[in-house]
PDB file of N, CA and C in Angstrom:
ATOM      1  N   UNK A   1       0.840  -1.179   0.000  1.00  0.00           N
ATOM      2  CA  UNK A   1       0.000   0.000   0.000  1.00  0.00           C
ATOM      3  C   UNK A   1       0.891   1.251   0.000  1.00  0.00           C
ATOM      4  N   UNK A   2       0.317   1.953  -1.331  1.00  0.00           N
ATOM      5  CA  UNK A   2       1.275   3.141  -1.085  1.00  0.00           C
ATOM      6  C   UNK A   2       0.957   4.422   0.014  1.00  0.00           C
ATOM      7  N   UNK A   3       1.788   5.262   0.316  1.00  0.00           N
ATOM      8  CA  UNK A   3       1.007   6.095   1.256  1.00  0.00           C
ATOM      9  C   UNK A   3       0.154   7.078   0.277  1.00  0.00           C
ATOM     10  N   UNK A   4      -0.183   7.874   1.099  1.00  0.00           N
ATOM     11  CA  UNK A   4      -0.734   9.129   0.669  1.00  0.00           C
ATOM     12  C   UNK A   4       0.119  10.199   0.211  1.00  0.00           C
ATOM     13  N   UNK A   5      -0.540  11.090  -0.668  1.00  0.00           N
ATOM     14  CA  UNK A   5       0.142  12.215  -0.636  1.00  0.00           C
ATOM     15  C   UNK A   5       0.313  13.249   0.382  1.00  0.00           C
ATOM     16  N   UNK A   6      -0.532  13.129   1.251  1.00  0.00           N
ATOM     17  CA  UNK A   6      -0.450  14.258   2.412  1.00  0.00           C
ATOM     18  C   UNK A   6       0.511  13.615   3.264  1.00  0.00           C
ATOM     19  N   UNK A   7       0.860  12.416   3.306  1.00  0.00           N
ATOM     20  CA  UNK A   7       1.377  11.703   4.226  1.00  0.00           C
ATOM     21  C   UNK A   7       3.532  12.385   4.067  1.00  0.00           C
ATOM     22  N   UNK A   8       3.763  12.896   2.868  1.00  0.00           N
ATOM     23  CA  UNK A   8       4.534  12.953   2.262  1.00  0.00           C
ATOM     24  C   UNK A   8       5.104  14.352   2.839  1.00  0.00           C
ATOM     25  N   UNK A   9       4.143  15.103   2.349  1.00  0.00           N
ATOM     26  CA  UNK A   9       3.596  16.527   2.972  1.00  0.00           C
ATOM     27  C   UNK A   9       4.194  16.969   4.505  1.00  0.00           C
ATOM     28  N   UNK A  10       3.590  15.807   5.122  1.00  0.00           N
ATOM     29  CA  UNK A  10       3.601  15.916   6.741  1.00  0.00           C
ATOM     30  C   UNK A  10       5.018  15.398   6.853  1.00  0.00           C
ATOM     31  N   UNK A  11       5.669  14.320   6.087  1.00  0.00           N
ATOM     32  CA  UNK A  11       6.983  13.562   6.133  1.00  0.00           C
ATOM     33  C   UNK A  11       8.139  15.105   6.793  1.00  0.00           C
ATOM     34  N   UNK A  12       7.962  15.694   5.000  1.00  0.00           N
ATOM     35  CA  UNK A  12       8.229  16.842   4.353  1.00  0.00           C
ATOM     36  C   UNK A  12       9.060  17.892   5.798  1.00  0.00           C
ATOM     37  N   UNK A  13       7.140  18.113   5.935  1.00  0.00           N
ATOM     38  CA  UNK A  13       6.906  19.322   6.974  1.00  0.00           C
ATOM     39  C   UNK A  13       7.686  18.923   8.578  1.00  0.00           C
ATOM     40  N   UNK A  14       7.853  17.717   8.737  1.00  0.00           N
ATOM     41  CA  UNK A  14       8.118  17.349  10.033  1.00  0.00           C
ATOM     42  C   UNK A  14       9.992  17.719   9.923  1.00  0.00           C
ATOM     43  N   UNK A  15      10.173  17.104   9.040  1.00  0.00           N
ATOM     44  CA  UNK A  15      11.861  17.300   8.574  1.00  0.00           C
ATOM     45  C   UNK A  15      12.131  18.490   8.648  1.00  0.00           C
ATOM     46  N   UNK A  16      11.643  19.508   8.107  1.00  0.00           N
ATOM     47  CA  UNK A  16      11.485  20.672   7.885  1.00  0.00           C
ATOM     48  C   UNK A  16      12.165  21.871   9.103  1.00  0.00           C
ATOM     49  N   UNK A  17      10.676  21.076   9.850  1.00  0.00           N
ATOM     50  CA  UNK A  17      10.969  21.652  11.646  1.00  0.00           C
ATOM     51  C   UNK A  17      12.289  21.285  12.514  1.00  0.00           C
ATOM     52  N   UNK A  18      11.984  19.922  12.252  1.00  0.00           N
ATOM     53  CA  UNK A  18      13.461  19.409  12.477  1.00  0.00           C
ATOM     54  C   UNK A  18      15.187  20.378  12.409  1.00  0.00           C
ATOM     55  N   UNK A  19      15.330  20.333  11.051  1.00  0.00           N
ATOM     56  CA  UNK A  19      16.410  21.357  10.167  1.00  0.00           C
ATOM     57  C   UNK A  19      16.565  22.622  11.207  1.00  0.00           C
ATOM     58  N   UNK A  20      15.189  23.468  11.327  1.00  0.00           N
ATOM     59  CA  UNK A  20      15.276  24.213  11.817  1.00  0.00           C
ATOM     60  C   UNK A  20      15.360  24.467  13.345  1.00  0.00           C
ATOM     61  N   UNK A  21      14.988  23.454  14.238  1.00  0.00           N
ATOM     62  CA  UNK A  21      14.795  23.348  15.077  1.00  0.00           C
ATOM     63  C   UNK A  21      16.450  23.051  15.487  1.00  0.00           C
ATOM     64  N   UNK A  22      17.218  22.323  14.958  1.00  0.00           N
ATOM     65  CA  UNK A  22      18.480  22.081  14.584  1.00  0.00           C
ATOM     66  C   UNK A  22      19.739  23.225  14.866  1.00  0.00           C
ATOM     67  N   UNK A  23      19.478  23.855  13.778  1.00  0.00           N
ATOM     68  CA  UNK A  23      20.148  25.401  13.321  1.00  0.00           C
ATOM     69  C   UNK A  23      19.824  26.145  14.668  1.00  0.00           C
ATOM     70  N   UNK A  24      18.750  26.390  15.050  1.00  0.00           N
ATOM     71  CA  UNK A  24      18.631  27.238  15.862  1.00  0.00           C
ATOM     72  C   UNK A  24      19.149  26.454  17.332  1.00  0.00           C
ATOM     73  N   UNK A  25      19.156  25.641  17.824  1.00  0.00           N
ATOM     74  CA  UNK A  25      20.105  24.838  18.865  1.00  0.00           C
ATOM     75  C   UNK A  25      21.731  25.413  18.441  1.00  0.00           C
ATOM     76  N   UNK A  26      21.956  24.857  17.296  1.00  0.00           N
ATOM     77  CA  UNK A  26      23.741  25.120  17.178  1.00  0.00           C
ATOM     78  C   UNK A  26      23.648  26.655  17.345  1.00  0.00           C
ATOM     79  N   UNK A  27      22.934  27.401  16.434  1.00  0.00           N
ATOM     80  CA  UNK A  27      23.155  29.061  16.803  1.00  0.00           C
ATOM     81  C   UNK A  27      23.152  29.868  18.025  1.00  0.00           C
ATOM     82  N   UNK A  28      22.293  28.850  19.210  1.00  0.00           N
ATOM     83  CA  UNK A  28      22.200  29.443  20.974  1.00  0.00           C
ATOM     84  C   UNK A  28      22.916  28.729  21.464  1.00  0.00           C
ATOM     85  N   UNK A  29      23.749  27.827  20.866  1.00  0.00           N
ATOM     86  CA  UNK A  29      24.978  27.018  21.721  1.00  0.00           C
ATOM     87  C   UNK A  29      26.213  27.748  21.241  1.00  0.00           C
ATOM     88  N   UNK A  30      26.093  28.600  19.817  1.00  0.00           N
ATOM     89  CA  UNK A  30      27.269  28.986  19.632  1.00  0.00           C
ATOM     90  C   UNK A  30      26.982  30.628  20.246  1.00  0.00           C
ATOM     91  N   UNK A  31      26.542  31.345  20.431  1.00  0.00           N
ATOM     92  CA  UNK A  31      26.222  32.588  21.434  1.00  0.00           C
ATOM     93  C   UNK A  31      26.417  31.848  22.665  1.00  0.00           C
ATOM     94  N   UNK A  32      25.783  31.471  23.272  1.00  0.00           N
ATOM     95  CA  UNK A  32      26.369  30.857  24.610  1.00  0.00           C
ATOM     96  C   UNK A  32      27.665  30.193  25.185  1.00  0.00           C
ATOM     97  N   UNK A  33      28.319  29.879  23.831  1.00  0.00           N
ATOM     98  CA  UNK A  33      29.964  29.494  23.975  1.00  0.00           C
ATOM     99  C   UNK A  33      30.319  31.088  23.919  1.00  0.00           C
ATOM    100  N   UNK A  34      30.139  32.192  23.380  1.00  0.00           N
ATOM    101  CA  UNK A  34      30.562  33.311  22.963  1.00  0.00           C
ATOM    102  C   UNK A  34      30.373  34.084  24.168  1.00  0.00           C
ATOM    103  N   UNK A  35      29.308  34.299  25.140  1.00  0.00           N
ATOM    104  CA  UNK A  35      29.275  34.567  26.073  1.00  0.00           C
ATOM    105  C   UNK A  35      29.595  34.504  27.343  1.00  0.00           C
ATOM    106  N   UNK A  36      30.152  32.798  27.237  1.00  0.00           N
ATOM    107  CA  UNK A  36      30.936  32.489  28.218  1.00  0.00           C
ATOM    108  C   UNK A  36      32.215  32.802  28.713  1.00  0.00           C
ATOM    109  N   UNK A  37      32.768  32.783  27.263  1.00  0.00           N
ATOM    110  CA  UNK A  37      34.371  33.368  26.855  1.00  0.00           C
ATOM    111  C   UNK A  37      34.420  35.114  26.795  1.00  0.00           C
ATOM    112  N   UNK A  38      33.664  35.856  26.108  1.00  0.00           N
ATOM    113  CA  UNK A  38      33.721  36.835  26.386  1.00  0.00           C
ATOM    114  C   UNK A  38      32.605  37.975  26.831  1.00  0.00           C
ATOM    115  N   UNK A  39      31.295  37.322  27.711  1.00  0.00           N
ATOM    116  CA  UNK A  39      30.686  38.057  28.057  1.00  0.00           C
ATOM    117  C   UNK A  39      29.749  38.174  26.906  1.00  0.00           C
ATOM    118  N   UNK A  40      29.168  39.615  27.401  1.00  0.00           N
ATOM    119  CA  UNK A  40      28.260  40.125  26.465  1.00  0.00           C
ATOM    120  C   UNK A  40      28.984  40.442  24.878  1.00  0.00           C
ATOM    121  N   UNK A  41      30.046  40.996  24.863  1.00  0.00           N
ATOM    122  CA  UNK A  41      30.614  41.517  23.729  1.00  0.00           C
ATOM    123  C   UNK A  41      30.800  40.021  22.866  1.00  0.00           C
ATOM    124  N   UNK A  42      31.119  38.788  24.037  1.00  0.00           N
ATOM    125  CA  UNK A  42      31.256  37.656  22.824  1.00  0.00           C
ATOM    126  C   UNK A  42      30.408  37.391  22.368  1.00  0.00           C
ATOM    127  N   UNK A  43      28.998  37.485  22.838  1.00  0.00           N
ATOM    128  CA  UNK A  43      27.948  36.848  22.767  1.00  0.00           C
ATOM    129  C   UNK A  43      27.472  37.694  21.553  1.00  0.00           C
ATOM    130  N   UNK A  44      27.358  38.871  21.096  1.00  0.00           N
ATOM    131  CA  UNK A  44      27.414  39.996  20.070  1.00  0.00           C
ATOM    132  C   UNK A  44      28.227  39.679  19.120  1.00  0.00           C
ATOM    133  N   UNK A  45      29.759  39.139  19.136  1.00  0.00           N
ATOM    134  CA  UNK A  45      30.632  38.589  18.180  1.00  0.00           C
ATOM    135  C   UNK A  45      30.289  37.550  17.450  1.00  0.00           C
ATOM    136  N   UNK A  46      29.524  36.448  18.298  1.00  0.00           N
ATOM    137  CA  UNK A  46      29.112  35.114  18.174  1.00  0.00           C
ATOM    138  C   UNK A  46      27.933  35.559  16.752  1.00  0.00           C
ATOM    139  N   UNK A  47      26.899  36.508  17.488  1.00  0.00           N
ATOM    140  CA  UNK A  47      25.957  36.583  16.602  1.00  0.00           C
ATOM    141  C   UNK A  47      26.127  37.240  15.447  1.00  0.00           C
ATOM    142  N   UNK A  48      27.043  38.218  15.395  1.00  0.00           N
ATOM    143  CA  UNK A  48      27.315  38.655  14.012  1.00  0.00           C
ATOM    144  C   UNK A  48      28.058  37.871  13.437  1.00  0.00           C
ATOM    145  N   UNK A  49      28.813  36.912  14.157  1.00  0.00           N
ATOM    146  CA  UNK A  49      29.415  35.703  12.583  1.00  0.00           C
ATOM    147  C   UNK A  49      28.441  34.609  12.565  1.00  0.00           C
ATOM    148  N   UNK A  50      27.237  34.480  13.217  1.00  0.00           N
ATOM    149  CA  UNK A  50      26.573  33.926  12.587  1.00  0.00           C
ATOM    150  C   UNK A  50      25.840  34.169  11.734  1.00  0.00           C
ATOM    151  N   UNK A  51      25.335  35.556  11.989  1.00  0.00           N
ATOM    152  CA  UNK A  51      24.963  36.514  10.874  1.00  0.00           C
ATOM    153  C   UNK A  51      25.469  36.441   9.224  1.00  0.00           C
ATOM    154  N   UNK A  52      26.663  36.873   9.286  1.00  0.00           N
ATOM    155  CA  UNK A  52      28.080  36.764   7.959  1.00  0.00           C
ATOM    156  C   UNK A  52      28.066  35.595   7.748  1.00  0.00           C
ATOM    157  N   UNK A  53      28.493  34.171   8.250  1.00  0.00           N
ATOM    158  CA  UNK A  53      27.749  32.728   7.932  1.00  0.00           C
ATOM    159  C   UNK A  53      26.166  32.306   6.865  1.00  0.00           C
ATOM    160  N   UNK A  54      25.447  32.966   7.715  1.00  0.00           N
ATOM    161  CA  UNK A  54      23.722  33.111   6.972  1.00  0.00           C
ATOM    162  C   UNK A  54      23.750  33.888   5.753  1.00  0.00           C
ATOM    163  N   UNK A  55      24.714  35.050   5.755  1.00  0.00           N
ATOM    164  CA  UNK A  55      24.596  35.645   4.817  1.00  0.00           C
ATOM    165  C   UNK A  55      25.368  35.022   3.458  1.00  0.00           C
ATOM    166  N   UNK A  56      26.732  35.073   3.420  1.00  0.00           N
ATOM    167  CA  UNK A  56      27.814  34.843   2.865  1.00  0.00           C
ATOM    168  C   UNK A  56      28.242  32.692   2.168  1.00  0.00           C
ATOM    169  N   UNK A  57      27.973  32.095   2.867  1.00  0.00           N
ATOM    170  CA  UNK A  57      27.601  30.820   3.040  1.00  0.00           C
ATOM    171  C   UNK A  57      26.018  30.445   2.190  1.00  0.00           C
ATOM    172  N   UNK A  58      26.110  30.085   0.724  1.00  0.00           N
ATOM    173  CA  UNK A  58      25.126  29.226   0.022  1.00  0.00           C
ATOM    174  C   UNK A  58      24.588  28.178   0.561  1.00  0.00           C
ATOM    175  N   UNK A  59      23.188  27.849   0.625  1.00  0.00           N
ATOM    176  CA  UNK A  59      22.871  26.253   1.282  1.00  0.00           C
ATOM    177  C   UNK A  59      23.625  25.052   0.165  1.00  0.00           C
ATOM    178  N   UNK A  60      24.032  24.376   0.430  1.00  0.00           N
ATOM    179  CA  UNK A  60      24.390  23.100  -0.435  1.00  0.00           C
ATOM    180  C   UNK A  60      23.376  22.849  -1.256  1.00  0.00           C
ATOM    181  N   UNK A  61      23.824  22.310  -2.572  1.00  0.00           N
ATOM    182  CA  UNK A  61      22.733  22.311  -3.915  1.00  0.00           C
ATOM    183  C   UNK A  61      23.219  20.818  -4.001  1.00  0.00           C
ATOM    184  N   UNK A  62      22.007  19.812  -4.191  1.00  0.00           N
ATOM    185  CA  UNK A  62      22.669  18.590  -4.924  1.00  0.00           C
ATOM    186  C   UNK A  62      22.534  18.692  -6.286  1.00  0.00           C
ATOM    187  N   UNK A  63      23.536  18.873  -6.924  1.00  0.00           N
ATOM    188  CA  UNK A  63      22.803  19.317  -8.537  1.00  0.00           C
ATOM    189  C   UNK A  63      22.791  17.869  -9.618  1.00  0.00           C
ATOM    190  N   UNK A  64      23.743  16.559  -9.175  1.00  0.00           N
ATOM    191  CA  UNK A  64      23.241  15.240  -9.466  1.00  0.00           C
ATOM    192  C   UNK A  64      24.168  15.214 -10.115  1.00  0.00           C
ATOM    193  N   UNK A  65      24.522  14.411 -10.693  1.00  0.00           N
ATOM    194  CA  UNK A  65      25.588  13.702 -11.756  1.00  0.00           C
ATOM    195  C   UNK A  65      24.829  13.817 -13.082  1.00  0.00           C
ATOM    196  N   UNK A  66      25.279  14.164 -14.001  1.00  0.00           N
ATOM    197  CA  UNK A  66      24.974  14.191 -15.121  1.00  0.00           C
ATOM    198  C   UNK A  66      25.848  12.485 -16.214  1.00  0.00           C
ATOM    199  N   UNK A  67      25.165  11.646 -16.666  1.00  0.00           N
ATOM    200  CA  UNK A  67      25.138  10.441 -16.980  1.00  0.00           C
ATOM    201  C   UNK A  67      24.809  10.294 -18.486  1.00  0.00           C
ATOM    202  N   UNK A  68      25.763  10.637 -19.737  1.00  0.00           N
ATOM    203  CA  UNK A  68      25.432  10.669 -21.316  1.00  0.00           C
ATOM    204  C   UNK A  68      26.119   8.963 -21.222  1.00  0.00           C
ATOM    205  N   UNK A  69      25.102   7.955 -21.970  1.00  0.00           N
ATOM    206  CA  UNK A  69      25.855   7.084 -22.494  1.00  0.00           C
ATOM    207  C   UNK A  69      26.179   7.620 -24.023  1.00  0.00           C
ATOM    208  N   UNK A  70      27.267   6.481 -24.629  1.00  0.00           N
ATOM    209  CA  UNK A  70      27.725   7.007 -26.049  1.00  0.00           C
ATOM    210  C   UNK A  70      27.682   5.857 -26.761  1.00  0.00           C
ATOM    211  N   UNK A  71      27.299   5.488 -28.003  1.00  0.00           N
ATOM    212  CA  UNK A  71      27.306   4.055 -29.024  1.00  0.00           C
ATOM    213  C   UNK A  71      28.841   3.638 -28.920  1.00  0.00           C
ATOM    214  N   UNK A  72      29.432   4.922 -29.056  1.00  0.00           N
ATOM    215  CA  UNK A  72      30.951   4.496 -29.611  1.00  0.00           C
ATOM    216  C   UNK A  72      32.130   5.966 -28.497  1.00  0.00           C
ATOM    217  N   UNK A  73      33.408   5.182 -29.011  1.00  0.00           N
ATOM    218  CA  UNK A  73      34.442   6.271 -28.407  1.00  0.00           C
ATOM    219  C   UNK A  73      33.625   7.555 -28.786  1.00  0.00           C
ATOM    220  N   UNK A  74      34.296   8.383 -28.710  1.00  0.00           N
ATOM    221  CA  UNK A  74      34.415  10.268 -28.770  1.00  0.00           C
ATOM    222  C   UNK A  74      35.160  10.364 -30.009  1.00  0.00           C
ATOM    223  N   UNK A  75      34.781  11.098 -30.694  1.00  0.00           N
ATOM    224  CA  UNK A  75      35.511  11.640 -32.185  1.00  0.00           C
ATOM    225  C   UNK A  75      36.761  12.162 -31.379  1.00  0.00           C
ATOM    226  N   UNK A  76      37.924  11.813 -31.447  1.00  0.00           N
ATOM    227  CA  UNK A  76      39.214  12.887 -31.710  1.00  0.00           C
ATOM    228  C   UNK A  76      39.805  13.340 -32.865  1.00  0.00           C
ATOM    229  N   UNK A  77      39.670  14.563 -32.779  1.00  0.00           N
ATOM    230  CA  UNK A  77      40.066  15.516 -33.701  1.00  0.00           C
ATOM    231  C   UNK A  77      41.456  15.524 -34.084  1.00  0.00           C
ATOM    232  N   UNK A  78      42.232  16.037 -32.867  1.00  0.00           N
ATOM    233  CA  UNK A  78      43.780  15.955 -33.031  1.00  0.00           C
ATOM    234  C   UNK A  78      44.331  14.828 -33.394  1.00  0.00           C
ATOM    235  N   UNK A  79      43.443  13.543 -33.465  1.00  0.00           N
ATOM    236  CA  UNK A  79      44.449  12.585 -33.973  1.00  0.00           C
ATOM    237  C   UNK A  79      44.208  12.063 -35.472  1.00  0.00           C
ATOM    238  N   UNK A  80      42.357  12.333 -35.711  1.00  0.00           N
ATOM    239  CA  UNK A  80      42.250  11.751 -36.658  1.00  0.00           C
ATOM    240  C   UNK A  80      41.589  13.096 -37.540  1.00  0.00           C
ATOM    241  N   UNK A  81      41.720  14.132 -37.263  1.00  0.00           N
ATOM    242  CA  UNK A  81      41.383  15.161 -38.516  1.00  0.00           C
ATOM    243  C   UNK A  81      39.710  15.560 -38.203  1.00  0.00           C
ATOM    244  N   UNK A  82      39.340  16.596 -38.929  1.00  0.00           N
ATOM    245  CA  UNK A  82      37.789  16.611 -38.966  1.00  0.00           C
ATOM    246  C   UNK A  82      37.435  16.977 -40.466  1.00  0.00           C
ATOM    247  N   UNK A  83      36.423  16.517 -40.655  1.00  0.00           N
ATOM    248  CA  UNK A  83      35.744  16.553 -41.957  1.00  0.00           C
ATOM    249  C   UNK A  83      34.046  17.093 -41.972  1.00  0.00           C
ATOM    250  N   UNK A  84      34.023  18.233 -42.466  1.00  0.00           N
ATOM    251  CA  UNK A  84      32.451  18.879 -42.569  1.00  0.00           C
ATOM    252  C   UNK A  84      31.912  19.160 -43.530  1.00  0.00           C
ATOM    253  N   UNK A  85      30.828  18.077 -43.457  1.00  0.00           N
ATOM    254  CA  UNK A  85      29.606  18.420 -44.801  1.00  0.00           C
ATOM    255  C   UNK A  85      29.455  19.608 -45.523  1.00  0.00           C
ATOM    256  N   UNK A  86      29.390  20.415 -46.703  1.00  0.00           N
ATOM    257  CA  UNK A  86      29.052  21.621 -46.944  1.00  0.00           C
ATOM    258  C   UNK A  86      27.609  21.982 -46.421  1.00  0.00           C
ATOM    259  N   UNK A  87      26.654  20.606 -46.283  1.00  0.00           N
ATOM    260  CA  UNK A  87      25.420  21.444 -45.569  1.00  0.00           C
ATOM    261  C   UNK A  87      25.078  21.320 -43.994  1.00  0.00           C
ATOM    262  N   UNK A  88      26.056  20.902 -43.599  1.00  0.00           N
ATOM    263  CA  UNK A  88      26.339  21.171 -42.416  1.00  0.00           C
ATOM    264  C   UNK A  88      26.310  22.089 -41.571  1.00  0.00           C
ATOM    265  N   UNK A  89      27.417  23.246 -41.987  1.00  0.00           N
ATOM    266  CA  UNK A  89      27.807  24.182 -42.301  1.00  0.00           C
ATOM    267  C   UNK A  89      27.464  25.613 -43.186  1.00  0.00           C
ATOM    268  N   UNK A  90      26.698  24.964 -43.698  1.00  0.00           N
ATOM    269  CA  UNK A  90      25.922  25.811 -44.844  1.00  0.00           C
ATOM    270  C   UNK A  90      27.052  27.044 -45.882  1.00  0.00           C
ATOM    271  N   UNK A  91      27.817  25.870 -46.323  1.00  0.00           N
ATOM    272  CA  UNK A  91      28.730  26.530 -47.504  1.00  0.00           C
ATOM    273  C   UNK A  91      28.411  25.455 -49.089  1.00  0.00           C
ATOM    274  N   UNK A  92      29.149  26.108 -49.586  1.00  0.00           N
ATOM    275  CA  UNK A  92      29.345  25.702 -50.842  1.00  0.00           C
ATOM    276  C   UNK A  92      30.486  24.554 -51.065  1.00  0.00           C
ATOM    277  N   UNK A  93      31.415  24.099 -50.101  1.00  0.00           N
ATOM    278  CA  UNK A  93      32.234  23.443 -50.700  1.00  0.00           C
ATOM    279  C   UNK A  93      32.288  22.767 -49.145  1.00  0.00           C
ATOM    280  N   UNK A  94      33.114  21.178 -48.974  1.00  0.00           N
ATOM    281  CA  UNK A  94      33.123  20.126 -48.188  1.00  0.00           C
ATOM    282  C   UNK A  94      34.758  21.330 -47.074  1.00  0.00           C
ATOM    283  N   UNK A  95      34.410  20.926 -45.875  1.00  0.00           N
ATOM    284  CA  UNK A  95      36.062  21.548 -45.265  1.00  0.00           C
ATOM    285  C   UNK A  95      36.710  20.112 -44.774  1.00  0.00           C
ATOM    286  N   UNK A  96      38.181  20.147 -44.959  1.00  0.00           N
ATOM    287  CA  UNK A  96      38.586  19.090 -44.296  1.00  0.00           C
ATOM    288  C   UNK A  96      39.987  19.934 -43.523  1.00  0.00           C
ATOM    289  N   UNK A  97      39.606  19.436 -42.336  1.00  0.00           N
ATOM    290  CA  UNK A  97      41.216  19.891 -41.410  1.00  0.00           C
ATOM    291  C   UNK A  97      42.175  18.844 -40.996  1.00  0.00           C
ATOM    292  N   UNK A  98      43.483  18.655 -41.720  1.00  0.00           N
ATOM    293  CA  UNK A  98      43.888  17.467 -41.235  1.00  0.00           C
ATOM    294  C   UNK A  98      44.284  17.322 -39.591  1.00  0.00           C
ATOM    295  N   UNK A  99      45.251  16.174 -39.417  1.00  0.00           N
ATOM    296  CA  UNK A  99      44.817  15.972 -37.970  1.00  0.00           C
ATOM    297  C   UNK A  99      46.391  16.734 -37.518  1.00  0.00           C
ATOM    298  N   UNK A 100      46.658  17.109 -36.497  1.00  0.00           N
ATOM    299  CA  UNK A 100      48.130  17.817 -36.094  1.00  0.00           C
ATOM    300  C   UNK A 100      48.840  16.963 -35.618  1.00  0.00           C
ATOM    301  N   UNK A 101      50.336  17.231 -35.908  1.00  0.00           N
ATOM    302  CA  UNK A 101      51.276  16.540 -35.310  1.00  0.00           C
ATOM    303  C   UNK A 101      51.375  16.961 -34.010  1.00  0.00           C
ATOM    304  N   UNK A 102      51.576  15.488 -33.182  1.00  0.00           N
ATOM    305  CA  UNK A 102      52.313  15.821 -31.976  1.00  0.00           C
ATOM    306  C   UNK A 102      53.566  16.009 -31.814  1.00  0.00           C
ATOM    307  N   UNK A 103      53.572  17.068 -31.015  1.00  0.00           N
ATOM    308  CA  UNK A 103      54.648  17.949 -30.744  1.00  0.00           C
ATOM    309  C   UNK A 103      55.083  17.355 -28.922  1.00  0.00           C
ATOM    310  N   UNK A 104      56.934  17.157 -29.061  1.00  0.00           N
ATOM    311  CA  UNK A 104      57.028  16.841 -27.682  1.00  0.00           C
ATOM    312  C   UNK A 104      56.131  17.525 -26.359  1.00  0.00           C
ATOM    313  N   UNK A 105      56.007  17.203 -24.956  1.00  0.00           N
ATOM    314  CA  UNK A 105      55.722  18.525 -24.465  1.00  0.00           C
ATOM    315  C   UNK A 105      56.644  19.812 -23.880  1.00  0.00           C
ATOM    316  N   UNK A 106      56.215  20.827 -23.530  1.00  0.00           N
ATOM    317  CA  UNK A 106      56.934  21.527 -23.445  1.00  0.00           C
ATOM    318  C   UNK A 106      58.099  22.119 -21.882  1.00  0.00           C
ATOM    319  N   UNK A 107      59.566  22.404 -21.687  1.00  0.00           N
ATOM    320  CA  UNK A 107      59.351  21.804 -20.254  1.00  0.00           C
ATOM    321  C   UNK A 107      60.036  20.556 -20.235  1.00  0.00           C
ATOM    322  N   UNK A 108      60.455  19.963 -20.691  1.00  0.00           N
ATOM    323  CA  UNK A 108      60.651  18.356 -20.232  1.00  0.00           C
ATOM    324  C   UNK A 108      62.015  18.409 -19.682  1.00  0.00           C
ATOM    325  N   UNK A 109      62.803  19.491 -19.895  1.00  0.00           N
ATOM    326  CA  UNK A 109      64.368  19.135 -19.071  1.00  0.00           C
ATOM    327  C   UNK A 109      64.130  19.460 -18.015  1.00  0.00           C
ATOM    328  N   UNK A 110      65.144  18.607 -17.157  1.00  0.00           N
ATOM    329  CA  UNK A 110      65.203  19.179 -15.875  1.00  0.00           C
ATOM    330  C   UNK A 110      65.616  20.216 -15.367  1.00  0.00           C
ATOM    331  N   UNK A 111      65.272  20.646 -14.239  1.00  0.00           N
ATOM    332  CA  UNK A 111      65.999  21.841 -14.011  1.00  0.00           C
ATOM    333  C   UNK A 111      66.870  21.513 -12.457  1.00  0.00           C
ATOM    334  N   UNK A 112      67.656  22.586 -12.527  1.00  0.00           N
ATOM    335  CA  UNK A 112      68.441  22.402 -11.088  1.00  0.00           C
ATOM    336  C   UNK A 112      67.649  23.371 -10.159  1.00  0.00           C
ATOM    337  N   UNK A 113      67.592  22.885  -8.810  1.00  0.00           N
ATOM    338  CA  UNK A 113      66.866  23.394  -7.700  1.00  0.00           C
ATOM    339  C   UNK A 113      67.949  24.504  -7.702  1.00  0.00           C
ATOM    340  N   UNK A 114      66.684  25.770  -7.057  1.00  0.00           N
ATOM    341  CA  UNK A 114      68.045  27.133  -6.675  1.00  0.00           C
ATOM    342  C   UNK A 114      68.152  27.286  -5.884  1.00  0.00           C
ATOM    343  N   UNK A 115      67.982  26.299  -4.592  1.00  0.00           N
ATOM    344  CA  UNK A 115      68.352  26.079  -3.194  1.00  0.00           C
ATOM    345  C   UNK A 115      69.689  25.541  -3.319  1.00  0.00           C
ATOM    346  N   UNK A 116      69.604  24.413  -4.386  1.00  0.00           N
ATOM    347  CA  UNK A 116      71.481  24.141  -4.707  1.00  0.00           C
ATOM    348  C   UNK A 116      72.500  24.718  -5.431  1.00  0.00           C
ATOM    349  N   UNK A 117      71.931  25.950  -6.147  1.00  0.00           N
ATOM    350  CA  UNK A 117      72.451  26.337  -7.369  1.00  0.00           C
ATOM    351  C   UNK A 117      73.107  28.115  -6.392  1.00  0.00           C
ATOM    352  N   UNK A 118      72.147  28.069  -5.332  1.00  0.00           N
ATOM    353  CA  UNK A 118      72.820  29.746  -4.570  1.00  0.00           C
ATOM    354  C   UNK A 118      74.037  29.333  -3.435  1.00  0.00           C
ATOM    355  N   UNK A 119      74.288  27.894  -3.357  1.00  0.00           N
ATOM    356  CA  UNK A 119      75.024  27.137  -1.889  1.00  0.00           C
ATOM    357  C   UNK A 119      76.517  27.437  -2.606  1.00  0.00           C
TER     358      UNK A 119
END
C-alpha cells in the first residue's frame, strides 16, 4: 500500500521543523559558547558571525551527476582530422582539417633546484 500524498507533505513538513529546530540549537549554543568566553561583547561577536555565515555561506545544492551514455568512443580531432559536410555548415564546398602533429611537451628538461644552485 502506497502512502498518501499528504502523508509525504507531513513527512516533508516534520523534517522541515526538524532542520530548523536544529540550526537554531547550534546558533544558541554557539552565542552561549561566545558569552561564556567573552561576556556580552562575545555573545554579540558570536551573533554577528553567525549573521556573515547566513549571509555569505550558500545552502548546499545537490545538482546530481549528469550520466550521457555514447554508441561508440568520442571523435578525436587531433588525432584523426575533422571533416564537414558543406550542408552542415551551410557553404558551398566540403572543409577538411587534417589531424596535427604531436609535438614533444613543453618543459621536459630538468631543471636544477636554486636552493642548490645559490650554496
Amino acid at each position: 500500500m502506497e502512502p498518501a500524498p499528504d502523508e509525504f507533505a507531513e513527512d516533508a513538513d516534520e523534517a522541515a521543523l526538524m532542520r530548523d529546530a536544529y540550526l537554531a540549537e547550534r546558533n544558541r549554543s554557539m552565542r552561549d559558547r561566545g558569552r561564556q568566553i567573552g561576556g556580552v561583547p562575545g555573545a554579540m561577536v558570536a551573533g554577528l558571525m553567525i549573521a556573515l555565515r547566513d549571509i555569505y555561506e550558500t545552502p548546499k545544492r545537490d545538482d546530481g551527476a549528469v550520466v550521457v551514455d555514447s554508441p561508440s568512443e568520442p571523435h578525436d580531432v587531433d588525432r584523426d582530422g575533422l571533416d564537414l559536410d558543406a550542408g552542415d555548415i551551410g557553404s558551398d564546398a566540403d572543409i577538411r582539417i587534417d589531424a596535427q602533429i604531436r609535438r614533444p611537451p613543453i618543459g621536459q628538461a630538468r631543471r636544477r633546484s636554486r636552493w642548490r644552485a645559490t650554496r
